[in-house]
Protein backbone atom coordinates (compact mmCIF):
# COMPACT_ATOMS: atom_id res chain seq x y z
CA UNK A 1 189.12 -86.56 -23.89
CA UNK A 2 188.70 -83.53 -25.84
CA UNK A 3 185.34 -81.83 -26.24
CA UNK A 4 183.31 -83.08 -29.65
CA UNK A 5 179.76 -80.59 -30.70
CA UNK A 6 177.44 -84.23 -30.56
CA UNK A 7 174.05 -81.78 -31.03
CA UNK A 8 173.49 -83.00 -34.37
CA UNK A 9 173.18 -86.40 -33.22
CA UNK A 10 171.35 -85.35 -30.28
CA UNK A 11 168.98 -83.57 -32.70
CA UNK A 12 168.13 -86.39 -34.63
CA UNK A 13 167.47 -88.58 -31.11
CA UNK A 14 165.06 -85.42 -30.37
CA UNK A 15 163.20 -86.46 -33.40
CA UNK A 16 163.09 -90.03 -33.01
CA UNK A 17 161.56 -89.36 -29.34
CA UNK A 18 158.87 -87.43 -31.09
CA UNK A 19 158.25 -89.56 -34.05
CA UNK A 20 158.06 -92.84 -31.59
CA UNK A 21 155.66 -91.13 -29.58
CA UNK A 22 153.58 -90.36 -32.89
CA UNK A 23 153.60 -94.05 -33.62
CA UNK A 24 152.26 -94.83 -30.37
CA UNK A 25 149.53 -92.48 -30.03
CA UNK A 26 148.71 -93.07 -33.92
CA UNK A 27 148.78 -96.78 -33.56
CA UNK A 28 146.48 -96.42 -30.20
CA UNK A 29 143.95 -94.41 -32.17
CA UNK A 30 143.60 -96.90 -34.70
CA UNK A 31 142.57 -99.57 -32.29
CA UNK A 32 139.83 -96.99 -31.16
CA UNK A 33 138.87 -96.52 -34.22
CA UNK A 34 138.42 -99.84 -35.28
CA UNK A 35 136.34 -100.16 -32.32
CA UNK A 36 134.22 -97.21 -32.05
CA UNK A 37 133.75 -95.85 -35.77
CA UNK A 38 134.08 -99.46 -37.67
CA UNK A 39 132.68 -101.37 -35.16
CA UNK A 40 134.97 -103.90 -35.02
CA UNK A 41 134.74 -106.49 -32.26
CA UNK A 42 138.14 -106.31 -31.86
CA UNK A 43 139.06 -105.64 -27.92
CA UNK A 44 141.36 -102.12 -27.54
CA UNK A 45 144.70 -102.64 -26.71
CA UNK A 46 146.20 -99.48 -25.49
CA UNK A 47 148.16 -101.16 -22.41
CA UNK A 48 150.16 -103.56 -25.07
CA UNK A 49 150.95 -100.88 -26.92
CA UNK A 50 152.36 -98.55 -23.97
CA UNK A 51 154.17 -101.38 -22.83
CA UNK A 52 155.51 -102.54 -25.78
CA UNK A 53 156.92 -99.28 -26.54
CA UNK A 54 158.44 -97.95 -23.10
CA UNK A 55 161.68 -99.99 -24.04
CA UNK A 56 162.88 -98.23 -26.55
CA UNK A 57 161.58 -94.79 -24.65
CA UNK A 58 163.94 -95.73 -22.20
CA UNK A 59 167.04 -96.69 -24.22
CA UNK A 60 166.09 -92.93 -25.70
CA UNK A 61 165.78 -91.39 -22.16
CA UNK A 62 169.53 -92.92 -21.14
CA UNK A 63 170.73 -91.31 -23.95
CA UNK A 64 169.38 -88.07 -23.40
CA UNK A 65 170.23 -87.85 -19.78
CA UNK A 66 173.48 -88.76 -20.23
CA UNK A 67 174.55 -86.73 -22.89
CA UNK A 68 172.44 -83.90 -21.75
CA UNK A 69 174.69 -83.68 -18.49
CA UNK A 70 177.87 -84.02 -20.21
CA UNK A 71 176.75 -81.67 -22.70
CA UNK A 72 176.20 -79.21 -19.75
CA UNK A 73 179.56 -79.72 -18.19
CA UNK A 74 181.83 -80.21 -21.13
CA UNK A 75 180.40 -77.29 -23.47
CA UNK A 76 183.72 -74.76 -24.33
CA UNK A 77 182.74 -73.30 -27.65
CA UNK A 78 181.72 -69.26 -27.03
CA UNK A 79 178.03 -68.11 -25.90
CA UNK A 80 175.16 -70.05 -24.17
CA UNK A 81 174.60 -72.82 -26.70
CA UNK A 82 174.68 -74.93 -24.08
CA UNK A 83 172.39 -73.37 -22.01
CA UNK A 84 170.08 -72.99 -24.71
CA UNK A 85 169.64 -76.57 -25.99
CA UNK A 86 171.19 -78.91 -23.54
CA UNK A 87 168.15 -77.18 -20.56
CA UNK A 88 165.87 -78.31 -22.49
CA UNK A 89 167.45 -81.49 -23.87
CA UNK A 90 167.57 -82.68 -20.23
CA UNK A 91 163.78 -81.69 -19.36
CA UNK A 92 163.02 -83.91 -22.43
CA UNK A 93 165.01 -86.72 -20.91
CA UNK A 94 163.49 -86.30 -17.62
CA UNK A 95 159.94 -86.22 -18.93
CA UNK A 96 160.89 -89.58 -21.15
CA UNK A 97 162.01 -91.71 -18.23
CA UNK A 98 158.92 -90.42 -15.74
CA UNK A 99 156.76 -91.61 -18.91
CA UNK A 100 158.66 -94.61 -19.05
CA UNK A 101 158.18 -95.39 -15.12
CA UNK A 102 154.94 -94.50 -14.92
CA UNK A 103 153.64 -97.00 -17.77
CA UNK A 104 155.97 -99.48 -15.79
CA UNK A 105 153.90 -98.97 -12.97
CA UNK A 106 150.57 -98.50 -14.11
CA UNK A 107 150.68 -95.07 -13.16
CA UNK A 108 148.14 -92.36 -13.88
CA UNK A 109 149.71 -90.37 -17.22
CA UNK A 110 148.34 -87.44 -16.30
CA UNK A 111 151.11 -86.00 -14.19
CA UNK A 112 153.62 -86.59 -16.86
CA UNK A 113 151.23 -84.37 -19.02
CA UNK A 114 151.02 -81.57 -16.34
CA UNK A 115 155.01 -81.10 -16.08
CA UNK A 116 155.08 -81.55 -19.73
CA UNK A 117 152.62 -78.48 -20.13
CA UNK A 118 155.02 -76.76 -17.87
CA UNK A 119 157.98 -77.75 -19.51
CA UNK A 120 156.44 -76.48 -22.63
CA UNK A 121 156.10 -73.39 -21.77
CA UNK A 122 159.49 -72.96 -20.68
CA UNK A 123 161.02 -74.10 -23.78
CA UNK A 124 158.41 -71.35 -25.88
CA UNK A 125 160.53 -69.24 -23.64
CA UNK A 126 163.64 -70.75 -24.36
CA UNK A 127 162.70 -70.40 -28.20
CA UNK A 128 161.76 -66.79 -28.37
CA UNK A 129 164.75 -66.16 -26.33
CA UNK A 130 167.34 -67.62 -28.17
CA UNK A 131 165.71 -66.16 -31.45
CA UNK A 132 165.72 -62.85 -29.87
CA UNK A 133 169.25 -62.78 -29.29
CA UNK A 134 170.54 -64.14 -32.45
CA UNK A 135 171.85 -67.26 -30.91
CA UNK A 136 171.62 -69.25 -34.52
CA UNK A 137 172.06 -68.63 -38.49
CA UNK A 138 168.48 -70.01 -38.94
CA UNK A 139 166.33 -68.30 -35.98
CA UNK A 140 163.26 -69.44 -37.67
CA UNK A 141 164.10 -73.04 -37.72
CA UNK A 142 165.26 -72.45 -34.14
CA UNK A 143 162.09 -70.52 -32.97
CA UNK A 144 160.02 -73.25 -35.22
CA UNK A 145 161.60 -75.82 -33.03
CA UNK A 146 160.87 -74.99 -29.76
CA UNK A 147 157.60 -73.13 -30.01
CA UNK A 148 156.88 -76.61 -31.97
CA UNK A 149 157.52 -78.85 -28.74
CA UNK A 150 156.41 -76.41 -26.39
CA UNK A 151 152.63 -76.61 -27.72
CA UNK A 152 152.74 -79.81 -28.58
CA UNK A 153 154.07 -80.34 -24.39
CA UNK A 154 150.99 -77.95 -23.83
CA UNK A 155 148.76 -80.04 -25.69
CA UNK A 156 150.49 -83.32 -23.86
CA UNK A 157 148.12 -82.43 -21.08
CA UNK A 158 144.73 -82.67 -21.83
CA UNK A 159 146.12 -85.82 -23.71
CA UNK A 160 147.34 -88.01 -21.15
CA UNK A 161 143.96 -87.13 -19.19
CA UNK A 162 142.16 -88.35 -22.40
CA UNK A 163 144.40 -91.53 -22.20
CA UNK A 164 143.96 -91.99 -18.36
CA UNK A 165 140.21 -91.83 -19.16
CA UNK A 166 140.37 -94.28 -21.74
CA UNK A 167 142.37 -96.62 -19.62
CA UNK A 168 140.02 -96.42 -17.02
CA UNK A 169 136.94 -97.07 -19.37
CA UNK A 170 138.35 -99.65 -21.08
CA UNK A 171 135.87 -100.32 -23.95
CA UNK A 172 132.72 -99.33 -22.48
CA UNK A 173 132.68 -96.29 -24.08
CA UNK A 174 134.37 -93.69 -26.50
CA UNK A 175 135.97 -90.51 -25.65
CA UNK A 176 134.17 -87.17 -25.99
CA UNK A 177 135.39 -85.39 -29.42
CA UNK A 178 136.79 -82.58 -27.50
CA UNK A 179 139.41 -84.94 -26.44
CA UNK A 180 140.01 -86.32 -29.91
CA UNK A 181 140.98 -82.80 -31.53
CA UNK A 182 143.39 -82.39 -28.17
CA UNK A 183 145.27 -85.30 -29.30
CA UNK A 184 145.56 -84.35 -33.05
CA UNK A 185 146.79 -81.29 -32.36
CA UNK A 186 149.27 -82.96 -30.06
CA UNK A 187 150.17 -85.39 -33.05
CA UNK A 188 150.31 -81.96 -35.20
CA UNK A 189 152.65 -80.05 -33.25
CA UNK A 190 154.49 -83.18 -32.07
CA UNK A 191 155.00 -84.02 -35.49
CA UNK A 192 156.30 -80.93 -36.99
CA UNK A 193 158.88 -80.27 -33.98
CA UNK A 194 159.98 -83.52 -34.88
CA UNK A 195 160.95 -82.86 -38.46
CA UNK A 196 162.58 -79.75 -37.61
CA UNK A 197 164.75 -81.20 -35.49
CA UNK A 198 165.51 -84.03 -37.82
CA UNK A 199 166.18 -81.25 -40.28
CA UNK A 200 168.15 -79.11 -38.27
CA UNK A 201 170.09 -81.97 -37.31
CA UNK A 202 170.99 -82.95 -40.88
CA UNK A 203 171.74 -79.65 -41.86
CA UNK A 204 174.35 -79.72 -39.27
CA UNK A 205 176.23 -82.87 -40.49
CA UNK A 206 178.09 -81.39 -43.26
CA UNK A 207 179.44 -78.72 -41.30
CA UNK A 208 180.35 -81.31 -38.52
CA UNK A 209 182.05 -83.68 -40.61
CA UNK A 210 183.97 -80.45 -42.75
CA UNK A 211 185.47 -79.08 -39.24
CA UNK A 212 184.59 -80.77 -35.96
CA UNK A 213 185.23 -79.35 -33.10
């Protein structure tokens, strides 16, 4: 089978990732809200909503892995393209399915935050990098993209401790603010990585479907 450039579709499933994540998170919050600031006596519901979603996360997470390693193997076009996006495209994978498992399991989040703050930072490098050498015809899109996820990994942190904490309180009480603003500017940077890849992505289709490779 000959080799076919899928990182426009892989783009897009980069942004789904993120924007599923943002619906989780979002639609979390809103329970907490309704609780804490409306005082509704509605119970919180954060474990339905973590399990309801890890389905999907997973189907995502296949995906990833397995294109991710045949992107890795099969890549013949000229320079370090793959190198460049299919790293981190696997890392992303990775860090979906040990979310996945760890809701599964009732497992504390927080450890899939700390290798995502790592992770981060490596793709920041992997951003300024790639810029740096001219690896694309749109380095700011590029470098927007992966400093983009790499804060918003950085941010992940402090955000699955606020989550651990609030799955371990229940609804006896609310979450300091500090946490709060942790977990918007998660949703921020999450968020706007997201639509640059979903951007990138479609920006890529017309070339792809003109001359694949």
């Amino acid at each position: 089978m000959g080799f076919v450039d899928e990182l426009a579709l892989e783009l897009f499933f980069v942004a789904f990732i993120g924007f599923l994540m943002d619906y989780t998170v979002i639609a979390i919050y809103r329970d907490y809200r309704a609780r804490y600031v409306n005082k509704s006596n509605s119970k919180l519901s954060i474990e339905s909503h973590l399990q309801g979603s890890i389905f999907m996360f997973a189907a995502i997470a296949v995906f990833i892995l397995v294109m991710g390693f045949y992107g890795e193997v099969t890549w013949n076009l000229p320079g370090a393209y793959d190198l460049l996006f299919y790293d981190p495209f696997i890392m992303l994978g990775i860090l979906t399915l040990g979310f996945v498992l760890s809701v599964k399991y009732n497992q504390k989040l927080q450890y899939v935050g700390l290798i995502a703050l790592f992770m981060g930072l490596v793709l920041i490098e992997y951003g300024i990098s790639g810029y740096n050498l001219g690896y694309t015809s749109s380095p700011i899109a590029l470098l927007g993209l992966y400093s983009a996820f790499g804060i918003a990994g950085v941010f992940a942190y402090p955000t699955t401790l606020a989550m651990d904490k609030y799955r371990e309180n229940g609804s006896n009480k609310p979450l300091n603010k500090s946490w709060i603003i942790y977990i918007v500017l998660f949703l921020v940077f999450l968020t706007l990585g997201s639509i640059l890849a979903a951007y990138i992505g479609g920006a890529a289709i017309p070339a792809h479907l003109a001359a694949p490779p």
